[in-house]
Protein backbone atom coordinates (compact mmCIF):
# COMPACT_ATOMS: atom_id res chain seq x y z
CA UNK A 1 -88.98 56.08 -69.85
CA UNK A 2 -85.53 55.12 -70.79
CA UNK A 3 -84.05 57.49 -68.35
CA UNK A 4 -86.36 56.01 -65.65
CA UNK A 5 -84.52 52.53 -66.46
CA UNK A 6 -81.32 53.88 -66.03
CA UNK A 7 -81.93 54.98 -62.73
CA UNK A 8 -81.57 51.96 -60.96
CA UNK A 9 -78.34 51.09 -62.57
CA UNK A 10 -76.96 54.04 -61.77
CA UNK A 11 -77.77 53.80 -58.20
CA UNK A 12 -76.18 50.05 -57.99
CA UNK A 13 -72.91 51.71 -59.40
CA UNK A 14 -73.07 54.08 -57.20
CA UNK A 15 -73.50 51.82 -53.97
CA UNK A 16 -70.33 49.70 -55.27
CA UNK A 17 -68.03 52.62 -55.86
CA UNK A 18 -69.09 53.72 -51.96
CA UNK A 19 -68.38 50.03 -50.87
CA UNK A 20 -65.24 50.09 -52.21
CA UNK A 21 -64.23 53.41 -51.18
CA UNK A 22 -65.10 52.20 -47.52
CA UNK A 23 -63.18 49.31 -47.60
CA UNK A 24 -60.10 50.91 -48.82
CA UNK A 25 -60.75 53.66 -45.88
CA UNK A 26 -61.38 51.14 -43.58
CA UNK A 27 -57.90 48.97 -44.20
CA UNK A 28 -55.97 52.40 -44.62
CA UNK A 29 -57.40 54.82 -43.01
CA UNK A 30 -57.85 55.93 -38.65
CA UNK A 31 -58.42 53.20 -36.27
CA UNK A 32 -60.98 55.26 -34.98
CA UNK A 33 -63.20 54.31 -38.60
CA UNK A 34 -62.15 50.49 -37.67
CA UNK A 35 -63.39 51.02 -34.24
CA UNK A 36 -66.61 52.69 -34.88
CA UNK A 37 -67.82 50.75 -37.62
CA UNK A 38 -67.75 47.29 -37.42
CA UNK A 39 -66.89 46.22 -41.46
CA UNK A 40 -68.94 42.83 -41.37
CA UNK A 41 -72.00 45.34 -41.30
CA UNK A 42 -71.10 47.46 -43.77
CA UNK A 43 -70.82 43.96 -46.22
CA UNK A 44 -74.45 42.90 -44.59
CA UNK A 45 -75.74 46.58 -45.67
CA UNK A 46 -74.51 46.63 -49.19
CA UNK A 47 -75.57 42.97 -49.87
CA UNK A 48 -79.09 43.85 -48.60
CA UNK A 49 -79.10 46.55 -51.24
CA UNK A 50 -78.11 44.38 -53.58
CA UNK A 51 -80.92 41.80 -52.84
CA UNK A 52 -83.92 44.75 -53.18
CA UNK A 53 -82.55 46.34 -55.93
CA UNK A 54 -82.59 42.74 -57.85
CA UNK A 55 -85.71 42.13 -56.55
CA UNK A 56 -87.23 45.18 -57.57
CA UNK A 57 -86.03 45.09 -61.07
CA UNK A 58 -88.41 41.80 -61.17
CA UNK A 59 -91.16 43.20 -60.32
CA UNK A 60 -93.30 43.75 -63.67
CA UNK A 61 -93.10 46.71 -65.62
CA UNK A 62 -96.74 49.34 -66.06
CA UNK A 63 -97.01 49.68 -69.46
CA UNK A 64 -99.69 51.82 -71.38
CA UNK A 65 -101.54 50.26 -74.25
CA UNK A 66 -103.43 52.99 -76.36
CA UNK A 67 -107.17 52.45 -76.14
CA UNK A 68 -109.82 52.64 -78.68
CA UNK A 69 -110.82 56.03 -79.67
CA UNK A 70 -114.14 55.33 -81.81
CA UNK A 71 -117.59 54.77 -80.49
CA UNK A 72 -117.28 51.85 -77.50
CA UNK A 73 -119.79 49.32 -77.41
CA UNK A 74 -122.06 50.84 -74.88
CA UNK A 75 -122.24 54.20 -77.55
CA UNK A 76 -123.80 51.89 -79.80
CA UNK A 77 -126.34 50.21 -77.53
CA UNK A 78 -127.45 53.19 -76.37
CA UNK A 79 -127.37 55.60 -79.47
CA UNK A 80 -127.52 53.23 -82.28
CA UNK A 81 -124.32 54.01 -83.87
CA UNK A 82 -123.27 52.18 -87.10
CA UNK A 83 -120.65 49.68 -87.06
CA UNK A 84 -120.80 50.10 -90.99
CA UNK A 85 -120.87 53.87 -91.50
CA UNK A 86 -117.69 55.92 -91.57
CA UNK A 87 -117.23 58.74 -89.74
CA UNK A 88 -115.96 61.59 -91.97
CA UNK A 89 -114.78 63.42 -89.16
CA UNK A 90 -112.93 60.52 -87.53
CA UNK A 91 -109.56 61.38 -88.78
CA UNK A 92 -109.45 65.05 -88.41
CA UNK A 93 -110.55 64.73 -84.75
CA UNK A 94 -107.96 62.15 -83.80
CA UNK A 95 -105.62 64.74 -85.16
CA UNK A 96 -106.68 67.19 -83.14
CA UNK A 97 -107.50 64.86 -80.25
CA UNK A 98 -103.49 64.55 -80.50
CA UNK A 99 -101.90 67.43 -80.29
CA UNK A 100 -104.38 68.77 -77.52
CA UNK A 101 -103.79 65.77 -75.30
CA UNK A 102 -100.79 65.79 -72.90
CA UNK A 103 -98.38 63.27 -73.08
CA UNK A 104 -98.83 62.51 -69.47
CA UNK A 105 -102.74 62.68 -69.48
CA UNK A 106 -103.17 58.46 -68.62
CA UNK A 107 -106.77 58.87 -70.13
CA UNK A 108 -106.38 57.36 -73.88
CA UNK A 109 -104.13 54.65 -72.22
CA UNK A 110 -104.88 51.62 -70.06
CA UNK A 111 -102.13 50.38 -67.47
CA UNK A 112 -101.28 47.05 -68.05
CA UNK A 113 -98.30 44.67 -66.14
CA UNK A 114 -95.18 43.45 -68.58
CA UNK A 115 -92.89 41.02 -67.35
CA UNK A 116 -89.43 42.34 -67.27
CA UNK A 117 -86.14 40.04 -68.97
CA UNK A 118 -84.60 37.80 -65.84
CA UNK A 119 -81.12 37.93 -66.63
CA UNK A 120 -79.81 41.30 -66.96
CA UNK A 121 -81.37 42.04 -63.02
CA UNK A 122 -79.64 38.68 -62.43
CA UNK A 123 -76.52 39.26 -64.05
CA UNK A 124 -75.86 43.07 -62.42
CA UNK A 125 -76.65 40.91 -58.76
CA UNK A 126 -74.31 38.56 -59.63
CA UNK A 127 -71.84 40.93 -60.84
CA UNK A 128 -72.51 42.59 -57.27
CA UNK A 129 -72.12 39.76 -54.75
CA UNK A 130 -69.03 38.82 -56.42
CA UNK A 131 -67.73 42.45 -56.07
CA UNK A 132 -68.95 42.25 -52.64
CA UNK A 133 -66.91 38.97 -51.93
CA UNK A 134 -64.01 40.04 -54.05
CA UNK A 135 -63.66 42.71 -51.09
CA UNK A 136 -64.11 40.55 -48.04
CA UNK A 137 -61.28 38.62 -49.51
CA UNK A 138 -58.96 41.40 -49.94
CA UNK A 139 -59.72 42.51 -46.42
CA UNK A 140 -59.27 39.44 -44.97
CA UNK A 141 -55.76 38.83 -46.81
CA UNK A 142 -54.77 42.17 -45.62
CA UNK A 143 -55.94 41.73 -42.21
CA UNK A 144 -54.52 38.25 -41.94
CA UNK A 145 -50.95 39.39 -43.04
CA UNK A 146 -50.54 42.48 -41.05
CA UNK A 147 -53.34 42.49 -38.23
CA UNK A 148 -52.72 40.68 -34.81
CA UNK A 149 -53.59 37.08 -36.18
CA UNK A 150 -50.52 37.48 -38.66
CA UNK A 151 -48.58 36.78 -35.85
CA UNK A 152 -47.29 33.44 -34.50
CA UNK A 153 -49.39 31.79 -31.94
CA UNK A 154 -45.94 31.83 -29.62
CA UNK A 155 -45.19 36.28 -30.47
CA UNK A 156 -48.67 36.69 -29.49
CA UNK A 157 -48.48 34.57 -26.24
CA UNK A 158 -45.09 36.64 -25.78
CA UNK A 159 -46.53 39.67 -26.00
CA UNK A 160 -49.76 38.74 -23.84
CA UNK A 161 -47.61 37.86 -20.93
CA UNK A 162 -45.19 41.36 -21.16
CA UNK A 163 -48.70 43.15 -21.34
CA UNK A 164 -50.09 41.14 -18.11
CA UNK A 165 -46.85 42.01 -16.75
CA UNK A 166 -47.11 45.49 -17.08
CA UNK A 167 -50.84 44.77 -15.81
CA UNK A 168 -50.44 43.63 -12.80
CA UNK A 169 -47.64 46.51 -11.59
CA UNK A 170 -50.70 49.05 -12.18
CA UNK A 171 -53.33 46.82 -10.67
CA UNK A 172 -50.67 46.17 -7.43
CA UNK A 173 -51.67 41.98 -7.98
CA UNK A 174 -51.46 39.72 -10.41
CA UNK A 175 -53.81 39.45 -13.93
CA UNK A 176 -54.00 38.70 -17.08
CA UNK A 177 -54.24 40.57 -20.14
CA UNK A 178 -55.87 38.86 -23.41
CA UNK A 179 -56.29 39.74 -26.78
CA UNK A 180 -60.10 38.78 -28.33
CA UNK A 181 -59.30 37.66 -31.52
CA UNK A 182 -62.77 36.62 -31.74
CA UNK A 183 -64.14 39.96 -30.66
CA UNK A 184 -66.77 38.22 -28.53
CA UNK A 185 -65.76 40.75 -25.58
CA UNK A 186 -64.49 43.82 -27.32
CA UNK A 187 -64.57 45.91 -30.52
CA UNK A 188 -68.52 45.86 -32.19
CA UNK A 189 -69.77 44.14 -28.93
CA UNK A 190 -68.60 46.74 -26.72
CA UNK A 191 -67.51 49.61 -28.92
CA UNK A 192 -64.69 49.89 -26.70
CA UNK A 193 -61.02 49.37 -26.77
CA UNK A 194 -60.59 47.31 -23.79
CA UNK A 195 -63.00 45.74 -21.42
CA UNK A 196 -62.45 44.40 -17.30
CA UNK A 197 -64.38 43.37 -14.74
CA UNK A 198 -63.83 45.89 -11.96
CA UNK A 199 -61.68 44.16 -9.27
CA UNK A 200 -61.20 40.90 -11.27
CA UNK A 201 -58.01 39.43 -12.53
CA UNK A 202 -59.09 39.61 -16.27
CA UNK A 203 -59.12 42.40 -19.15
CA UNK A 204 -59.58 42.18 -22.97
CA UNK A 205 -58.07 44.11 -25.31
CA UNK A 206 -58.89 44.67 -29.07
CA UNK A 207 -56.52 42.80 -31.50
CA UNK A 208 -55.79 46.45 -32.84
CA UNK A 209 -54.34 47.66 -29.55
CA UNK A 210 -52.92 44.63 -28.61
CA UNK A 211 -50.80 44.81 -31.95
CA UNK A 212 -50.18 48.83 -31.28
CA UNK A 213 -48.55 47.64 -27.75
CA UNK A 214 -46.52 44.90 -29.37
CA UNK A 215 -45.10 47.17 -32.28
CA UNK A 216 -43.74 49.51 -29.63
CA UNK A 217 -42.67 46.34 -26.89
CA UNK A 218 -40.92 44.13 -29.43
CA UNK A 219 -40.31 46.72 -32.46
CA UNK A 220 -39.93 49.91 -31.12
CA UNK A 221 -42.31 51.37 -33.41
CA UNK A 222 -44.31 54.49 -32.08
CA UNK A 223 -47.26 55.38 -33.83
CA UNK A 224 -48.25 58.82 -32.47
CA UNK A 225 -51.84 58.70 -31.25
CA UNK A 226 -53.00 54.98 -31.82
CA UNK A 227 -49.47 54.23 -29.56
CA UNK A 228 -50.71 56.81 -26.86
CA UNK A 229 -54.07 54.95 -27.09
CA UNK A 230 -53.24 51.65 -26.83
CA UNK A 231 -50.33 52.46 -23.70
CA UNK A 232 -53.61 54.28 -21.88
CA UNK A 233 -56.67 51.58 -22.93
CA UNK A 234 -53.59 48.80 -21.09
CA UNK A 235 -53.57 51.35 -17.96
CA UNK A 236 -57.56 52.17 -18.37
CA UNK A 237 -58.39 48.24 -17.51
CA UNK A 238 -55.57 48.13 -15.06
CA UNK A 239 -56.89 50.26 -13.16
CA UNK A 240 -60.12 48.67 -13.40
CA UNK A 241 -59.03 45.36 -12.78
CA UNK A 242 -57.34 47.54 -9.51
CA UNK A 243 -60.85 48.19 -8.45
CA UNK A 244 -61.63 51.71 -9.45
CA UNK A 245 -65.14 51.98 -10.91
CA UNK A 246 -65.79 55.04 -12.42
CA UNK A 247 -64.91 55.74 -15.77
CA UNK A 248 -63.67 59.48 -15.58
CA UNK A 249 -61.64 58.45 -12.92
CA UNK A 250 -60.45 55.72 -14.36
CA UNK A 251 -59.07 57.26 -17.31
CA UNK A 252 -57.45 60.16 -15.52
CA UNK A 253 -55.63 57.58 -13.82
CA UNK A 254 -54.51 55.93 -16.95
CA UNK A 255 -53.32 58.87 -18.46
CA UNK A 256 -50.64 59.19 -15.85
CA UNK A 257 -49.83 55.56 -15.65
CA UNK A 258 -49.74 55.44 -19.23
CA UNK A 259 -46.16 57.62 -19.25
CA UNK A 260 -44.26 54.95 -17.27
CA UNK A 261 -45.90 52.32 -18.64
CA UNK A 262 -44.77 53.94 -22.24
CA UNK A 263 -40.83 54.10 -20.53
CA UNK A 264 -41.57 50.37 -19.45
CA UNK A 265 -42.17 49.65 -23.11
CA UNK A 266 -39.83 51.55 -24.58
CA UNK A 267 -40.23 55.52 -24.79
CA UNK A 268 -38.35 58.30 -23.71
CA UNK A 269 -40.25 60.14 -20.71
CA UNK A 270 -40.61 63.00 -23.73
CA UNK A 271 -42.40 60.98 -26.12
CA UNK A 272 -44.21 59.41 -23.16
CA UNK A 273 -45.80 62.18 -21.58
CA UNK A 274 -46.63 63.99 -25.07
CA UNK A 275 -48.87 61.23 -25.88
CA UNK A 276 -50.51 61.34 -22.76
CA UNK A 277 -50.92 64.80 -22.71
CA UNK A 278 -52.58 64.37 -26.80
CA UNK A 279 -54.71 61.32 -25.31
CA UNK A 280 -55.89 64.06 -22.33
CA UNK A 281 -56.68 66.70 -24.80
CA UNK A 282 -58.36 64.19 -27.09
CA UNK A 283 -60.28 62.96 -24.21
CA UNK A 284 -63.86 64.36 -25.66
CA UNK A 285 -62.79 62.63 -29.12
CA UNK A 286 -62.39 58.95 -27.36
CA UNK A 287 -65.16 59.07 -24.90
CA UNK A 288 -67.70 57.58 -27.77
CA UNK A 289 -70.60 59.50 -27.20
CA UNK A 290 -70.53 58.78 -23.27
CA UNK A 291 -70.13 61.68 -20.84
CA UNK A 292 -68.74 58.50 -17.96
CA UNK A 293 -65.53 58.38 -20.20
CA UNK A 294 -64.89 61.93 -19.98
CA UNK A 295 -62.24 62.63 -17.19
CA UNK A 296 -63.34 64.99 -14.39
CA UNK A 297 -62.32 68.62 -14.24
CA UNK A 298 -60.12 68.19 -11.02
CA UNK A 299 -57.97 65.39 -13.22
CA UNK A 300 -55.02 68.41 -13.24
CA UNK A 301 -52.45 68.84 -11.60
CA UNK A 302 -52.04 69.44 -7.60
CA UNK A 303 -55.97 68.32 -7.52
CA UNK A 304 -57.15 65.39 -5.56
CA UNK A 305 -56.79 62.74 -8.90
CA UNK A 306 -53.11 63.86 -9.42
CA UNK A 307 -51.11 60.61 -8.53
CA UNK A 308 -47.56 62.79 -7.82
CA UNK A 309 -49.10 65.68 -6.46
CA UNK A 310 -45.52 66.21 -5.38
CA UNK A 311 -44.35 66.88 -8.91
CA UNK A 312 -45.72 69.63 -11.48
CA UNK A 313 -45.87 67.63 -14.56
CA UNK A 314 -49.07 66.28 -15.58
CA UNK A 315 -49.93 63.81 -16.52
């Protein structure tokens, strides 16, 4: 029975040393966790768990109360059996009665509801909201001091207008780049990087990206991959916003933007074109389940989506 008990306890430890495994993964690990899991659910989740596993500790506890073993009251209607006369043979057939009956037989016992203690269920789901908020505040300090909002209000309209900038010279007019801070456009709404009505004059970008962009703009930090996929999710809605619809296409077309808009920023043509060609070969990786994001098999070179068909580099 004991080990029964324990059960649930372990199981609560167990969800709060996943939480804060995830959390920590989630701050310091791949943008591509950040991207695909939005964290606010993962808190929603792990309270929820926290809520049935309190309320199932309340419910009340089966417990088996031994019955009586000697003549029941019907026996005696019936048969006439004296209340007064003892049974000689009482003893050694409880004895025997005991070690013949298995321990799990439920037939000498009758089921009846305890009520279970209220504050040590209480006090392990208070001790796991507060872990829970403990968390949210750690990832909102470490999100507020080196995420996008740690910015200034005036870096971040900076860098909006150098990204619009670089915008419009893919989409051949002018538009406007934004980053959704709020992420009511982008991010868990969208599971997408970026976002752009096809033809408009308007794209949103996640905060992530937008911060990737203005590391390598205003820092000259490269970051490997999540710079190669920020320079081609800028190029992606550019092209959109240029009025190209389909998503293969699109994206085929960003990939070779994406090496002069990585010289605009700040790259060598090198470091440009090697992230484009890793974005191209990671294509399957960042198409999020969707075969539209996958580029066509004619995005090569010399074929009819090769912008310089006049060169042999590609993208």
């Amino acid at each position: 029975m004991q080990q029964l008990a324990d059960r649930p306890v372990r199981h609560v430890a167990a969800l709060r040393i996943a939480l804060g495994v995830f959390v920590l993964a989630w701050i310091f690990g791949p943008y591509e966790l950040r991207s695909a899991v939005p964290v606010w659910l993962v808190f929603l989740v792990a309270l929820g768990l926290e809520v049935h596993f309190f309320l199932g500790a309340l419910r009340p506890e089966l417990e088996r109360e031994s019955r009586d073993r000697g003549p029941q009251a019907v026996d005696r209607e019936l048969f006439g059996y004296p209340e007064d006369v003892e049974d000689p043979f009482a003893e050694e057939l409880d004895e025997e009665y005991d070690e013949e009956l298995e321990p799990e037989d439920p037939a000498p016992f009758q089921i009846v509801p305890a009520r279970r203690p209220l504050w040590p269920p209480l006090r392990r789901f208070l001790a796991g909201a507060g872990l829970i908020g403990v968390l949210a505040l750690v990832l909102w300090f470490v999100e507020a001091r080196t995420g996008w909002d740690a910015l200034s209000p005036e870096t971040r309209s900076q860098a909006t207008a150098r990204f619009s900038e670089e915008a419009s010279r893919i989409a051949e007019k002018s538009v406007a780049i934004r980053c959704d801070e709020s992420g009511s456009y982008v991010g868990a709404v969208q599971h997408a990087d970026g976002v752009a009505i096809v033809g408009g004059d308007l794209a949103f970008l996640t905060p992530q990206r937008c911060l990737d962009l203005y590391r390598l703009a205003f820092k000259e930090e490269e970051n490997g991959s999540q710079t190669g996929r920020a320079l081609a999710v800028l190029a992606h809605e550019a092209w959109h916003l240029r009025g190209v619809r389909d998503e293969g296409t699109t994206e085929c077309y960003a990939l070779q933007s994406g090496v002069v808009l990585g010289e605009r920023l700040g790259l060598s043509e090198g470091t440009a074109r090697r992230l484009m060609r890793q974005q191209l070969t990671e294509n399957a990786l960042h198409a999020g389940g969707s075969s539209d994001y996958l580029v066509p098999p004619d995005c090569r070179d010399g074929s009819r989506l090769d912008l310089d068909p006049n060169s042999s580099r590609f993208p």
